[in-house]
N, C-alpha and C. Protein backbone atom coordinates (compact mmCIF):
# COMPACT_ATOMS: atom_id res chain seq x y z
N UNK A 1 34.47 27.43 -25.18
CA UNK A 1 34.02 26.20 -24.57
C UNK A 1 34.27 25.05 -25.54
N UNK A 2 34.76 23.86 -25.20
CA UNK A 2 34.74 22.99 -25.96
C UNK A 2 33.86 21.66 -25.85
N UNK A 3 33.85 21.10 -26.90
CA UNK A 3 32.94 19.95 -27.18
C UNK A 3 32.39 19.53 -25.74
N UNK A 4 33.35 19.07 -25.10
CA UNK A 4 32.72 18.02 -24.13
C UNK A 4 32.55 19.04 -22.77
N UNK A 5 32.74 20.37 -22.83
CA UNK A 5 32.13 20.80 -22.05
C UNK A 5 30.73 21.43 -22.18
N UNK A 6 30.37 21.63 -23.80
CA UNK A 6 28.92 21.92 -24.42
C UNK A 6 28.28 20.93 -24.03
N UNK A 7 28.33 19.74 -24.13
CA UNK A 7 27.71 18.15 -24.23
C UNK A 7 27.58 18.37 -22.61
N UNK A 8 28.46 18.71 -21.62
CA UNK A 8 28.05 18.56 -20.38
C UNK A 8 26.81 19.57 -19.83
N UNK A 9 27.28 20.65 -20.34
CA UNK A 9 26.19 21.74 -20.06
C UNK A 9 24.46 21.76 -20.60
N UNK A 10 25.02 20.56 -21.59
CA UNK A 10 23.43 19.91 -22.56
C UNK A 10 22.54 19.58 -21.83
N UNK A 11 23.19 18.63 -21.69
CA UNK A 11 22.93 16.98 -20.17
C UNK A 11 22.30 17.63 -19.34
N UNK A 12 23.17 18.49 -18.55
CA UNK A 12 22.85 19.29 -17.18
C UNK A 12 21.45 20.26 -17.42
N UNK A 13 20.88 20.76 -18.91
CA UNK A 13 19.95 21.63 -19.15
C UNK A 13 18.81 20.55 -19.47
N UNK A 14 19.02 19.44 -20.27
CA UNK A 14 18.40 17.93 -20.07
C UNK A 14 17.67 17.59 -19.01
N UNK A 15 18.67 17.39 -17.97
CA UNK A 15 18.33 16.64 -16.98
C UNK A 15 17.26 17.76 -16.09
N UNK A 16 17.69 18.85 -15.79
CA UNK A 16 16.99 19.61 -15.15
C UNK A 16 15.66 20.16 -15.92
N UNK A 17 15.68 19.94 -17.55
CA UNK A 17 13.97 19.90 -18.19
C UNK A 17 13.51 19.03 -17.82
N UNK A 18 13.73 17.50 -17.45
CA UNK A 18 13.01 16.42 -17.06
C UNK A 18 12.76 16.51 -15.59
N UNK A 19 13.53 17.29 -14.64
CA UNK A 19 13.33 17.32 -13.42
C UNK A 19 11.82 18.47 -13.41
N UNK A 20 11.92 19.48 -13.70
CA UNK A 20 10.87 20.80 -13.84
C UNK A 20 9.76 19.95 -14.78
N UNK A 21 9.68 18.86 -15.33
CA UNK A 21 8.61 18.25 -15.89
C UNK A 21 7.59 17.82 -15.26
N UNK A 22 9.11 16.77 -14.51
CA UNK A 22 8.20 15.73 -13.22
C UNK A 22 7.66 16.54 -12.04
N UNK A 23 8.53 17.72 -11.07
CA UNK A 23 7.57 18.40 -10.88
C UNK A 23 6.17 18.89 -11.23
N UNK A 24 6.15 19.22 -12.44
CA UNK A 24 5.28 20.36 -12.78
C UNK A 24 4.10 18.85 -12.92
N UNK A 25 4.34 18.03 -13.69
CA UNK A 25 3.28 16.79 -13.49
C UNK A 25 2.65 16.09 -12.16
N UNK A 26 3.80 16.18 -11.20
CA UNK A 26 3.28 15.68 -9.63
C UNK A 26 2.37 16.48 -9.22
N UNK A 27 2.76 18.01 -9.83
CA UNK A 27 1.37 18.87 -9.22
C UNK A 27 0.22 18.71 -9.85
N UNK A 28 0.56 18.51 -11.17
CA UNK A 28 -1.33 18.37 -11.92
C UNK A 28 -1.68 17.03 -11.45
N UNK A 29 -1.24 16.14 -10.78
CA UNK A 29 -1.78 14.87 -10.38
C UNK A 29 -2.43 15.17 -8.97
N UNK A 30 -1.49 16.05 -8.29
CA UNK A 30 -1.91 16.70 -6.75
C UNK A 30 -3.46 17.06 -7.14
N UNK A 31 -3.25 17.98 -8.23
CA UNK A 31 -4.71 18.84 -8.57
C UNK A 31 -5.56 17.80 -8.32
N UNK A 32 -5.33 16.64 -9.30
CA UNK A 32 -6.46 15.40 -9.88
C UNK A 32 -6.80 15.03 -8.12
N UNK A 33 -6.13 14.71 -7.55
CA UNK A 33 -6.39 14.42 -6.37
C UNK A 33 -7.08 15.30 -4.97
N UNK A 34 -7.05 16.72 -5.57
CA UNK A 34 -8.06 17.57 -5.06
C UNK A 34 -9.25 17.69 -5.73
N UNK A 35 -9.76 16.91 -6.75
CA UNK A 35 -10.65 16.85 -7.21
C UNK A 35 -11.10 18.47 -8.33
N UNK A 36 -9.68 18.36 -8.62
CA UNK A 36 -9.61 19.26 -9.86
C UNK A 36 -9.79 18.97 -11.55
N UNK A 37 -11.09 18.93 -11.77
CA UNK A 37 -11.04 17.81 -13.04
C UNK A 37 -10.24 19.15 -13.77
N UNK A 38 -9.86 20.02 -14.07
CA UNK A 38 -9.72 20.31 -15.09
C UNK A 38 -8.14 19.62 -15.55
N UNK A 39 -7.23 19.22 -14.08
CA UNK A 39 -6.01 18.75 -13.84
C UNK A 39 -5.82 17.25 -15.15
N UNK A 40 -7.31 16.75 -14.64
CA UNK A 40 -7.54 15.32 -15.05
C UNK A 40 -7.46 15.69 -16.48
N UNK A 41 -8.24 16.58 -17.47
CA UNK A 41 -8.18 17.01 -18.38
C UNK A 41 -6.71 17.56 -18.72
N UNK A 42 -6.09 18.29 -18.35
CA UNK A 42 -4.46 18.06 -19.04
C UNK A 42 -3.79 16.85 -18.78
N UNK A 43 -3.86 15.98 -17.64
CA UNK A 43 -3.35 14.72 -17.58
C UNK A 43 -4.01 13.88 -19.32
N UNK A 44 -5.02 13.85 -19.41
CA UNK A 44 -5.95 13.41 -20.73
C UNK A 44 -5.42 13.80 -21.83
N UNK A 45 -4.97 15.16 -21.92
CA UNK A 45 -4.42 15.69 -23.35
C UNK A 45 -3.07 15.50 -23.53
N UNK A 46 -2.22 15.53 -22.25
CA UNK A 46 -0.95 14.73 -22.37
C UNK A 46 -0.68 13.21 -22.75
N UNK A 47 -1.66 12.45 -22.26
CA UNK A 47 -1.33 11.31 -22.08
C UNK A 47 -2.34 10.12 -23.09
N UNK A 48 -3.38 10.78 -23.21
CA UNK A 48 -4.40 9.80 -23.86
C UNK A 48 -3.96 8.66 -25.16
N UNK A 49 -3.17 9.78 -25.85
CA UNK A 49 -2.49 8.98 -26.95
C UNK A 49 -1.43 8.01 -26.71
N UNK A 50 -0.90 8.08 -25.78
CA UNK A 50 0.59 6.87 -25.49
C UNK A 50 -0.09 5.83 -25.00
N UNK A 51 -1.52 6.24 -24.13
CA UNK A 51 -2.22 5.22 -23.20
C UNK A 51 -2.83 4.45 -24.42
N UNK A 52 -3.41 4.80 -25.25
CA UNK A 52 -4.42 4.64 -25.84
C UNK A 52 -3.74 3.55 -26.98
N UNK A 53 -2.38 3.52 -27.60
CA UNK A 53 -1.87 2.85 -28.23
C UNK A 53 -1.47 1.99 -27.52
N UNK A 54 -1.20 2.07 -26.27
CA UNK A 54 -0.79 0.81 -25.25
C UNK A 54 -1.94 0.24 -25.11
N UNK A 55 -3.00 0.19 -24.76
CA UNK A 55 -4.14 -0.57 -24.87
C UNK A 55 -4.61 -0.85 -25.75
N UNK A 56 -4.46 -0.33 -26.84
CA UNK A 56 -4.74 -0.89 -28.35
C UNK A 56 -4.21 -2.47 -28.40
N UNK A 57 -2.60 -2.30 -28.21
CA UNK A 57 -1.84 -3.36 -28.21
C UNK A 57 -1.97 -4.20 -27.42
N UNK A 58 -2.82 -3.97 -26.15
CA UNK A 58 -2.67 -5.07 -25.49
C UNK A 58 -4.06 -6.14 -25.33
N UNK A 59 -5.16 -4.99 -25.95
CA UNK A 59 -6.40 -5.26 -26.20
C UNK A 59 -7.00 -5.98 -27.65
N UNK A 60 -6.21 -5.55 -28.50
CA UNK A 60 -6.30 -5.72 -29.88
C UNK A 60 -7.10 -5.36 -30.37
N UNK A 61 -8.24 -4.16 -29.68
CA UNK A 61 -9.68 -3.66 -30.43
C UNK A 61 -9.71 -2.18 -29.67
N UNK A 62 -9.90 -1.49 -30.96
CA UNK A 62 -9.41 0.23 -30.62
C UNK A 62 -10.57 0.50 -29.76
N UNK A 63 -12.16 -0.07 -29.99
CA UNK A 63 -13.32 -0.18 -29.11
C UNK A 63 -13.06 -0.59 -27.87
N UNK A 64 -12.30 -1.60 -27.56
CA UNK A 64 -11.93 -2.10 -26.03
C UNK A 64 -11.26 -1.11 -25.28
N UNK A 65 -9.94 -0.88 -26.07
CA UNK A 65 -9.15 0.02 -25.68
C UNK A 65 -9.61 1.48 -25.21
N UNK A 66 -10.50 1.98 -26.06
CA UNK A 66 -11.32 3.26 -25.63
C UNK A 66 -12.06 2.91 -24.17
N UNK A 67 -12.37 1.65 -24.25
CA UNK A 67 -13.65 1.55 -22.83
C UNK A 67 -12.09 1.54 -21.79
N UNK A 68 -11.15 0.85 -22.02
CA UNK A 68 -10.17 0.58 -21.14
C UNK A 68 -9.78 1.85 -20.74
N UNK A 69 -9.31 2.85 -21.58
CA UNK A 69 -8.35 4.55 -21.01
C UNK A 69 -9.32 4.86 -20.20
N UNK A 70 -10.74 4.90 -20.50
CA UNK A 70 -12.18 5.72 -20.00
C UNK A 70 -12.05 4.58 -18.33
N UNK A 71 -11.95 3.47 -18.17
CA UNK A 71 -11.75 2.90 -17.01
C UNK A 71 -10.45 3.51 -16.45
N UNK A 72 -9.54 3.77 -17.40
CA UNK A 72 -8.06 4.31 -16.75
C UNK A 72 -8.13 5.56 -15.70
N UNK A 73 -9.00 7.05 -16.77
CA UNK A 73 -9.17 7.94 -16.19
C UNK A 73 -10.04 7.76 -14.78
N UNK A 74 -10.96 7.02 -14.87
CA UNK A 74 -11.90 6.69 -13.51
C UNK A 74 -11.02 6.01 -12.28
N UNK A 75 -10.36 5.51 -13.21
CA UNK A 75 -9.47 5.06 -11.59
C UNK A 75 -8.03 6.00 -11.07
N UNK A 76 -7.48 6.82 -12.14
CA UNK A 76 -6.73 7.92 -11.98
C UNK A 76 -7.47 8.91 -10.88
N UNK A 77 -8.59 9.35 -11.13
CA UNK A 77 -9.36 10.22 -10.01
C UNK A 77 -9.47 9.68 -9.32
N UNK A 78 -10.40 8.12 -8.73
CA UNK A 78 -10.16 7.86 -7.92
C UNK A 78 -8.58 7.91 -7.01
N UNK A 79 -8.08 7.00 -7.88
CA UNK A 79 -6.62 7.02 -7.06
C UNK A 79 -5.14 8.02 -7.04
N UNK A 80 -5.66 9.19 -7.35
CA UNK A 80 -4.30 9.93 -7.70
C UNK A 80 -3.90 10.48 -6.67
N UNK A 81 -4.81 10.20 -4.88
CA UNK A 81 -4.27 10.40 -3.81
C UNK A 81 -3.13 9.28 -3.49
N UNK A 82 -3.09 8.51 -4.40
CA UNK A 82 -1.96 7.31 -3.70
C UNK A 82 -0.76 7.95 -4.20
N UNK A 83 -0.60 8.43 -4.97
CA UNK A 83 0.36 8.77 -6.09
C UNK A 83 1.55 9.42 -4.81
N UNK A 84 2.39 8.31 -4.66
CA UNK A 84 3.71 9.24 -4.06
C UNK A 84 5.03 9.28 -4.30
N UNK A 85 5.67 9.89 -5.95
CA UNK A 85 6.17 10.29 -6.36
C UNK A 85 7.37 9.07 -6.22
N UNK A 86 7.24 7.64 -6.24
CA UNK A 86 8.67 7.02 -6.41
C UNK A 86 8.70 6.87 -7.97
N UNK A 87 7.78 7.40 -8.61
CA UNK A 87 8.02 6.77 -10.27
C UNK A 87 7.75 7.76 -10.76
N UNK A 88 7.59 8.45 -12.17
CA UNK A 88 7.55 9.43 -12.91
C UNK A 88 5.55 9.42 -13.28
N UNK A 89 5.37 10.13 -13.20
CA UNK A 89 3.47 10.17 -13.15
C UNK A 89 3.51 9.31 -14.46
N UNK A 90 4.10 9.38 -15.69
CA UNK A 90 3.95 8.86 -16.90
C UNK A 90 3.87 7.18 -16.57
N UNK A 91 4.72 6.94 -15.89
CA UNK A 91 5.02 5.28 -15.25
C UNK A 91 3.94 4.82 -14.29
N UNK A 92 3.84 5.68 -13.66
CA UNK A 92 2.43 5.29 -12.98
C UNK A 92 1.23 5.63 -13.80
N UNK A 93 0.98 6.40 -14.70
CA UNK A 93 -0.39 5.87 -15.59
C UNK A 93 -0.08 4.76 -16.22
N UNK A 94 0.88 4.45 -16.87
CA UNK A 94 1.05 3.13 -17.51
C UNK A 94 0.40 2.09 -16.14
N UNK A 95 1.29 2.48 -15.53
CA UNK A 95 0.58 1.18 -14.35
C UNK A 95 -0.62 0.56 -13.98
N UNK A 96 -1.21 1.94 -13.93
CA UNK A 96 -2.88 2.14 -13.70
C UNK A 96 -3.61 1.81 -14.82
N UNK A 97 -2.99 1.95 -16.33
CA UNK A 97 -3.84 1.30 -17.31
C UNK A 97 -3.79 -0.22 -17.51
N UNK A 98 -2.09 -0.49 -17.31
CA UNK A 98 -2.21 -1.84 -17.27
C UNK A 98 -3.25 -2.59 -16.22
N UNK A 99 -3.28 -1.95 -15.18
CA UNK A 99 -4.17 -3.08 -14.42
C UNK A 99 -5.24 -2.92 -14.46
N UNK A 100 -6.19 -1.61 -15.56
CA UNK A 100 -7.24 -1.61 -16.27
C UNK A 100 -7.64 -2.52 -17.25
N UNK A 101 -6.50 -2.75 -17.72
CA UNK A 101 -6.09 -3.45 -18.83
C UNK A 101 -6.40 -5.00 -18.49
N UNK A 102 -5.66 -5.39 -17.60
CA UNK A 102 -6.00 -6.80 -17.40
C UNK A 102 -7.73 -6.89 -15.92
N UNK A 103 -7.59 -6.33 -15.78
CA UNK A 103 -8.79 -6.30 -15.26
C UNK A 103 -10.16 -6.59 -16.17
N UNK A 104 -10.10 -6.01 -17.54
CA UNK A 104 -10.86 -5.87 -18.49
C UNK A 104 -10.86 -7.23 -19.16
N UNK A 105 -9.34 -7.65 -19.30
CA UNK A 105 -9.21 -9.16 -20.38
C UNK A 105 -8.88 -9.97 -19.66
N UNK A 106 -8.90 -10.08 -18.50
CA UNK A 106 -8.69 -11.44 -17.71
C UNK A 106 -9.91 -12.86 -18.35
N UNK A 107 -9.22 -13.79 -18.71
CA UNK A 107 -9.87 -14.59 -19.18
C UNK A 107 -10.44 -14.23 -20.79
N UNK A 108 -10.03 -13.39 -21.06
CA UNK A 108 -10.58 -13.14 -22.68
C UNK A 108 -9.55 -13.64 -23.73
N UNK A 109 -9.76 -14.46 -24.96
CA UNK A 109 -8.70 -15.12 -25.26
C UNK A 109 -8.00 -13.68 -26.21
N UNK A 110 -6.99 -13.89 -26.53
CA UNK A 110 -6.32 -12.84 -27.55
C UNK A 110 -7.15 -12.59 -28.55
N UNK A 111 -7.09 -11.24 -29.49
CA UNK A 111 -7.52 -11.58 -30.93
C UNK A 111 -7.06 -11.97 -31.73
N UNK A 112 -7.88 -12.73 -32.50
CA UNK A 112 -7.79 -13.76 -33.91
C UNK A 112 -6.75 -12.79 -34.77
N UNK A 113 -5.88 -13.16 -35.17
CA UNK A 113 -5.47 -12.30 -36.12
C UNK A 113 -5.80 -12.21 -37.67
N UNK A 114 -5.94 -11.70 -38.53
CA UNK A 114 -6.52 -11.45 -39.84
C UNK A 114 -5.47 -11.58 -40.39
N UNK A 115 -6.00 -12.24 -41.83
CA UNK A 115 -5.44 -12.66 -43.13
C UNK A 115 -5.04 -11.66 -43.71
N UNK A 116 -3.54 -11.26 -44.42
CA UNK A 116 -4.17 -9.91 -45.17
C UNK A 116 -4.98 -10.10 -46.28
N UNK A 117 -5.46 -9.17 -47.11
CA UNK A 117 -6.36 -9.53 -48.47
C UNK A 117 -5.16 -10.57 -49.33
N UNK A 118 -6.23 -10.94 -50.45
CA UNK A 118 -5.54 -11.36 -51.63
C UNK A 118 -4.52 -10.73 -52.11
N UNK A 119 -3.26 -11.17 -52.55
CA UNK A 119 -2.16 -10.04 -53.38
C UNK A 119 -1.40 -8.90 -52.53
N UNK A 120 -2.03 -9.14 -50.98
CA UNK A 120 -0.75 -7.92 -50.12
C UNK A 120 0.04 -8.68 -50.24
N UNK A 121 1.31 -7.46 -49.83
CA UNK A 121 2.39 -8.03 -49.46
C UNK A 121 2.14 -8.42 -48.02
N UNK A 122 3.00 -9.72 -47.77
CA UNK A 122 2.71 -10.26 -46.14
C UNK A 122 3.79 -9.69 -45.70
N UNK A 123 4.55 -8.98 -45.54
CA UNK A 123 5.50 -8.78 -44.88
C UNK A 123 5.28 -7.45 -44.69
N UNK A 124 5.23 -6.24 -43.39
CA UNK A 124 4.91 -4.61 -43.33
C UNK A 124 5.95 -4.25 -44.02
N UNK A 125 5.97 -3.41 -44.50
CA UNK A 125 6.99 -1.94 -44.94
C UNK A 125 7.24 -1.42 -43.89
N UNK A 126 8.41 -0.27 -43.97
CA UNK A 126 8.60 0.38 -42.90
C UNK A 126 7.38 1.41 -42.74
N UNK A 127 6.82 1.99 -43.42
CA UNK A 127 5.74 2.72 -42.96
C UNK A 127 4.75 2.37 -41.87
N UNK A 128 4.35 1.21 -42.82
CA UNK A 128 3.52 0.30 -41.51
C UNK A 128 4.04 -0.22 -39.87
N UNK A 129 5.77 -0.63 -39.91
CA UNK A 129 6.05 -0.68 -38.69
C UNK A 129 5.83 0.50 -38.25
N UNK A 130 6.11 1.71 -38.50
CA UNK A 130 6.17 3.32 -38.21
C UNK A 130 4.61 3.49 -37.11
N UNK A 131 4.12 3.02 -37.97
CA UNK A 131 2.57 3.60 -37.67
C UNK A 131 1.61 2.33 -36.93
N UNK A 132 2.32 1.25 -36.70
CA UNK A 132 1.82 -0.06 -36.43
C UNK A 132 0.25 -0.45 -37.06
N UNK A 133 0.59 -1.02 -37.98
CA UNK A 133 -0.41 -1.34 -38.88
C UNK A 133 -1.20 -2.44 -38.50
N UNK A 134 -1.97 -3.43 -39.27
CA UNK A 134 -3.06 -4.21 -38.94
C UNK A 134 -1.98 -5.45 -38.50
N UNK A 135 -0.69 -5.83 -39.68
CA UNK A 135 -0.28 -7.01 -39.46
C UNK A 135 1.10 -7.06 -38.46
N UNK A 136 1.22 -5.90 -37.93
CA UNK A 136 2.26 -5.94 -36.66
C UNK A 136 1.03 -6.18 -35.57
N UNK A 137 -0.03 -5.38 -35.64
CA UNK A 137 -1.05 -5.84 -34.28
C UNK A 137 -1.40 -7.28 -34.39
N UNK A 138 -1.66 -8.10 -35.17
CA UNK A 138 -1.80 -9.64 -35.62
C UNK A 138 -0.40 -10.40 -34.95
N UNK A 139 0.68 -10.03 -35.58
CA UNK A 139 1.89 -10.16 -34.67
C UNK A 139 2.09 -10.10 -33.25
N UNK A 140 1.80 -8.93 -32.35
CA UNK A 140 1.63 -8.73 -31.18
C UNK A 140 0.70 -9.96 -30.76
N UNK A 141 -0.38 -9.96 -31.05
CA UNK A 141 -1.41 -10.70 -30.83
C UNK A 141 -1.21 -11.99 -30.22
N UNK A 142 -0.44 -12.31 -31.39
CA UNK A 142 -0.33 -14.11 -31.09
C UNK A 142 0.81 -14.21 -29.47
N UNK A 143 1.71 -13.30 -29.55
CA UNK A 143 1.84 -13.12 -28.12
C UNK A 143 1.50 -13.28 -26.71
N UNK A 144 1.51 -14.10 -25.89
CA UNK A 144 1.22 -14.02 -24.39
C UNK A 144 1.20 -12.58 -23.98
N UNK A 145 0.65 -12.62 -23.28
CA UNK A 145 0.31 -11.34 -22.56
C UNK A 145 1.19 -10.23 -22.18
N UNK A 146 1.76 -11.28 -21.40
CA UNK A 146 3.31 -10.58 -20.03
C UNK A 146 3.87 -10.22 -21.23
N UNK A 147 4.17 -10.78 -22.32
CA UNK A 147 5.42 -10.18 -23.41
C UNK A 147 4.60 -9.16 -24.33
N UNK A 148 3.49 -9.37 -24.59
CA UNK A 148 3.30 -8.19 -25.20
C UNK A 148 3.05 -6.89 -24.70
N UNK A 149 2.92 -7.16 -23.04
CA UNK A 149 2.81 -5.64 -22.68
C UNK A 149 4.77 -4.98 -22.28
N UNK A 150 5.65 -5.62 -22.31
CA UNK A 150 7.15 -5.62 -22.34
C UNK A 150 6.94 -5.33 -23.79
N UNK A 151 6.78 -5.48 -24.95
CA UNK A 151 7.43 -5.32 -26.20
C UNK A 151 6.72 -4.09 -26.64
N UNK A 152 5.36 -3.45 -26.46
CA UNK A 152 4.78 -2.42 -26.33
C UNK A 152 5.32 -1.12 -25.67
N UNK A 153 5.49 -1.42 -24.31
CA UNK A 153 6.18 -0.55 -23.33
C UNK A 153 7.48 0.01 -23.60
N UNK A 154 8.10 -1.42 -24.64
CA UNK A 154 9.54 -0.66 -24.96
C UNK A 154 9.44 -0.26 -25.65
N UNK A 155 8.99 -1.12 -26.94
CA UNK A 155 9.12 -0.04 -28.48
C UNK A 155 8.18 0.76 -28.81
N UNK A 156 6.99 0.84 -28.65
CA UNK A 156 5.99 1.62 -28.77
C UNK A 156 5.83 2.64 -27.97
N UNK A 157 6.53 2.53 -26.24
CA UNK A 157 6.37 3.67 -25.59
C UNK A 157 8.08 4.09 -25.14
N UNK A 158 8.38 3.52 -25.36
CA UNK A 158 10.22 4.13 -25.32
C UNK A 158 10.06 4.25 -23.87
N UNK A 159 9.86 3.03 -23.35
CA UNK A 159 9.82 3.21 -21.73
C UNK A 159 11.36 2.90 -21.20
N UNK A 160 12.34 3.19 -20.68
CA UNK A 160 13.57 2.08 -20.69
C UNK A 160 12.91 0.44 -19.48
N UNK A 161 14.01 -0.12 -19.40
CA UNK A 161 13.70 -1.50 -19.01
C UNK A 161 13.21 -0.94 -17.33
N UNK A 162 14.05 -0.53 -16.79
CA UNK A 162 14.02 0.32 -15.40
C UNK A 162 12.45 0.45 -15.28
N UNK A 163 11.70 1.57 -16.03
CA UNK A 163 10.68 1.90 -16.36
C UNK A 163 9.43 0.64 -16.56
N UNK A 164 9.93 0.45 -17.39
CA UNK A 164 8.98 -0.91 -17.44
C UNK A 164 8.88 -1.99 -16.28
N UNK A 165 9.61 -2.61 -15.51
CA UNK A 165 10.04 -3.24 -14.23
C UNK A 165 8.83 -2.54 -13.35
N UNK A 166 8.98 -0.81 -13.20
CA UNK A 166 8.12 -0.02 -12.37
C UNK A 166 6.75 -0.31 -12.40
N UNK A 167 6.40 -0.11 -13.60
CA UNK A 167 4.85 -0.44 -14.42
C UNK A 167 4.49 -1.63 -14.06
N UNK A 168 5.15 -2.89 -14.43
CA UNK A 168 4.77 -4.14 -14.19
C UNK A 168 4.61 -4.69 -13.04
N UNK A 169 5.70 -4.08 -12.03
CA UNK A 169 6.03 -4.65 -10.90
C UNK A 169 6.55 -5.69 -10.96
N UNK A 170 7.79 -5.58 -11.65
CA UNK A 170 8.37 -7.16 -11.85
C UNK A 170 10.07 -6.47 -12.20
N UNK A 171 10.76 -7.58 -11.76
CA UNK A 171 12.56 -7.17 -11.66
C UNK A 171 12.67 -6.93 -13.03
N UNK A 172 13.91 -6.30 -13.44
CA UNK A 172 14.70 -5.92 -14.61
C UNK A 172 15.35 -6.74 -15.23
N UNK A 173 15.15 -7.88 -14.77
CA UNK A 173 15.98 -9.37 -15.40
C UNK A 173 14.53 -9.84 -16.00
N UNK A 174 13.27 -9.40 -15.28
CA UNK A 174 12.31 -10.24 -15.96
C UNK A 174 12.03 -9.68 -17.10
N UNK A 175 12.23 -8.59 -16.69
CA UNK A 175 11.91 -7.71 -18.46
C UNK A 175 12.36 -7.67 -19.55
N UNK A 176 14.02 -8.12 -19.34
CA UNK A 176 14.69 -8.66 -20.09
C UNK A 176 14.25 -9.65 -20.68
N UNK A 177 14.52 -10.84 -20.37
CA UNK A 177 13.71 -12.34 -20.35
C UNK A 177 12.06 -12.19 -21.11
N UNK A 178 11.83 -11.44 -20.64
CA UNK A 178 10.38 -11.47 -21.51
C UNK A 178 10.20 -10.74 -22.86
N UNK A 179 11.60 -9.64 -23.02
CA UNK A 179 11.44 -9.07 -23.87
C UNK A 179 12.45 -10.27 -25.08
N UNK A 180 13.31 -10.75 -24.52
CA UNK A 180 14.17 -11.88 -25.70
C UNK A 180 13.18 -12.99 -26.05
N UNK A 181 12.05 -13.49 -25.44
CA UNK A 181 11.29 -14.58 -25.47
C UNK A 181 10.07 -13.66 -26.81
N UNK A 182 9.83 -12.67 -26.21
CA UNK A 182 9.23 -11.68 -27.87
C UNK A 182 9.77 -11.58 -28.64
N UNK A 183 10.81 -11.19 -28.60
CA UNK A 183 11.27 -11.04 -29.68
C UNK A 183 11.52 -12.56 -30.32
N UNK A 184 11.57 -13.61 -30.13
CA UNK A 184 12.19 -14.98 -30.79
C UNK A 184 10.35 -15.53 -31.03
N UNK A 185 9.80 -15.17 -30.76
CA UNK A 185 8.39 -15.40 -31.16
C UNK A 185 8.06 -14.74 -32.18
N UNK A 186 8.22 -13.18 -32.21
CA UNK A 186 7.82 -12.49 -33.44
C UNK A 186 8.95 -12.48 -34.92
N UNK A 187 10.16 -13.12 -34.05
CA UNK A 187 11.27 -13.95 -35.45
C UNK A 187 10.34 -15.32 -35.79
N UNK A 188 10.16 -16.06 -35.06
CA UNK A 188 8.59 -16.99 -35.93
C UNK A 188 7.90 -16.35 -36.65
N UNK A 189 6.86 -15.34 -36.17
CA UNK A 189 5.82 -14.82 -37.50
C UNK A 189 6.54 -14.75 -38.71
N UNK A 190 7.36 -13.75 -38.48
CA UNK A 190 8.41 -13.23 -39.48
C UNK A 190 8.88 -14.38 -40.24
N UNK A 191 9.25 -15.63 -39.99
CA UNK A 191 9.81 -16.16 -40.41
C UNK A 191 8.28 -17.47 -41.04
N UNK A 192 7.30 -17.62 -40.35
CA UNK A 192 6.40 -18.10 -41.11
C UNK A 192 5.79 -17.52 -42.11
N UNK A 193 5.16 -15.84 -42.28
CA UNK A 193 4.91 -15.36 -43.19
C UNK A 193 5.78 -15.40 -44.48
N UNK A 194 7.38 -15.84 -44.20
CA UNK A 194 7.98 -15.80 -45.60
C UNK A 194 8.26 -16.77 -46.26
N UNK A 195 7.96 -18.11 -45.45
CA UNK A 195 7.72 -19.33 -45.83
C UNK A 195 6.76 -19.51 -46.96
């Protein structure tokens, strides 16, 4: 066999793990929707952590964010009879947290962002981007809303643009657009902190 017929046979074993995924997830959501908590509980152990950093980011307080997933899951049971398979279950919890999400901070102003101490360096290391540290969340922060849940979704959850559009409910040109308008905002921080 050669190269590009290995690479095809990859793809094809690829594509069909992501297909047997999304299955196997539409059914534990089916469960959630028969009022199978234990369903809700692997949905929770799959998912808590991707949710949970997405609301971090969009909340700016790991306390908010906890009350926010805990609103997420309550409305997942409630609503996981709506659930009819045009998006990947992962895309539709994003969905469902986001509008936990703003449900929660509507009208709440962003958080203040913090100084670092005396003598840090102002600028993250790569470790700290890695792990999103105090002064990338300060960064996010100063952000509008709409763009920080686009700059989250992409880089923090490796959603593609497609994906994100789904979540938001908004076209693929807007996501674009909102994601170049972040990014030329967080080239400001960047570029004020080194001032």
């Amino acid at each position: 066999m050669d190269g590009g017929a290995e690479g095809m046979a990859s793809r094809r074993f690829t594509v069909a793990g992501r297909r047997a995924r999304a299955r196997e997830e539409a059914l534990v959501l089916a469960r959630v929707a028969d009022g199978d908590a234990g369903a809700l509980t692997e949905l929770y152990e799959r998912y808590s952590g991707p949710l949970a950093a997405f609301l971090y980011r969009l909340a700016g307080d790991r306390g908010t964010a906890e009350e926010i997933l805990q609103d997420t899951l309550l409305a997942v049971w409630r609503s996981a009879g709506t659930y009819r398979s045009r998006s990947a279950v992962s895309t539709w919890l994003f969905g469902v947290a986001r509008r936990q999400a703003h449900n929660r901070l509507r009208g709440v102003p962003p958080p203040l962002a913090a100084e670092p101490p005396d003598g840090a360096d102002p600028l993250p290391g790569p470790e700290e981007l890695a792990v999103g540290g105090e002064r990338v969340q300060a960064a996010l922060a100063r952000l509008p809303l709409a763009q920080r849940e686009v700059v989250v979704l992409s880089f923090l959850n490796d959603l593609s643009h497609q994906e994100i559009s789904e979540v938001l409910g908004i076209p693929v040109g807007t996501v674009k657009s909102r994601l170049h308008h972040a990014r030329a905002t967080l080239r400001g921080c960047i570029d004020e902190r080194m001032a």
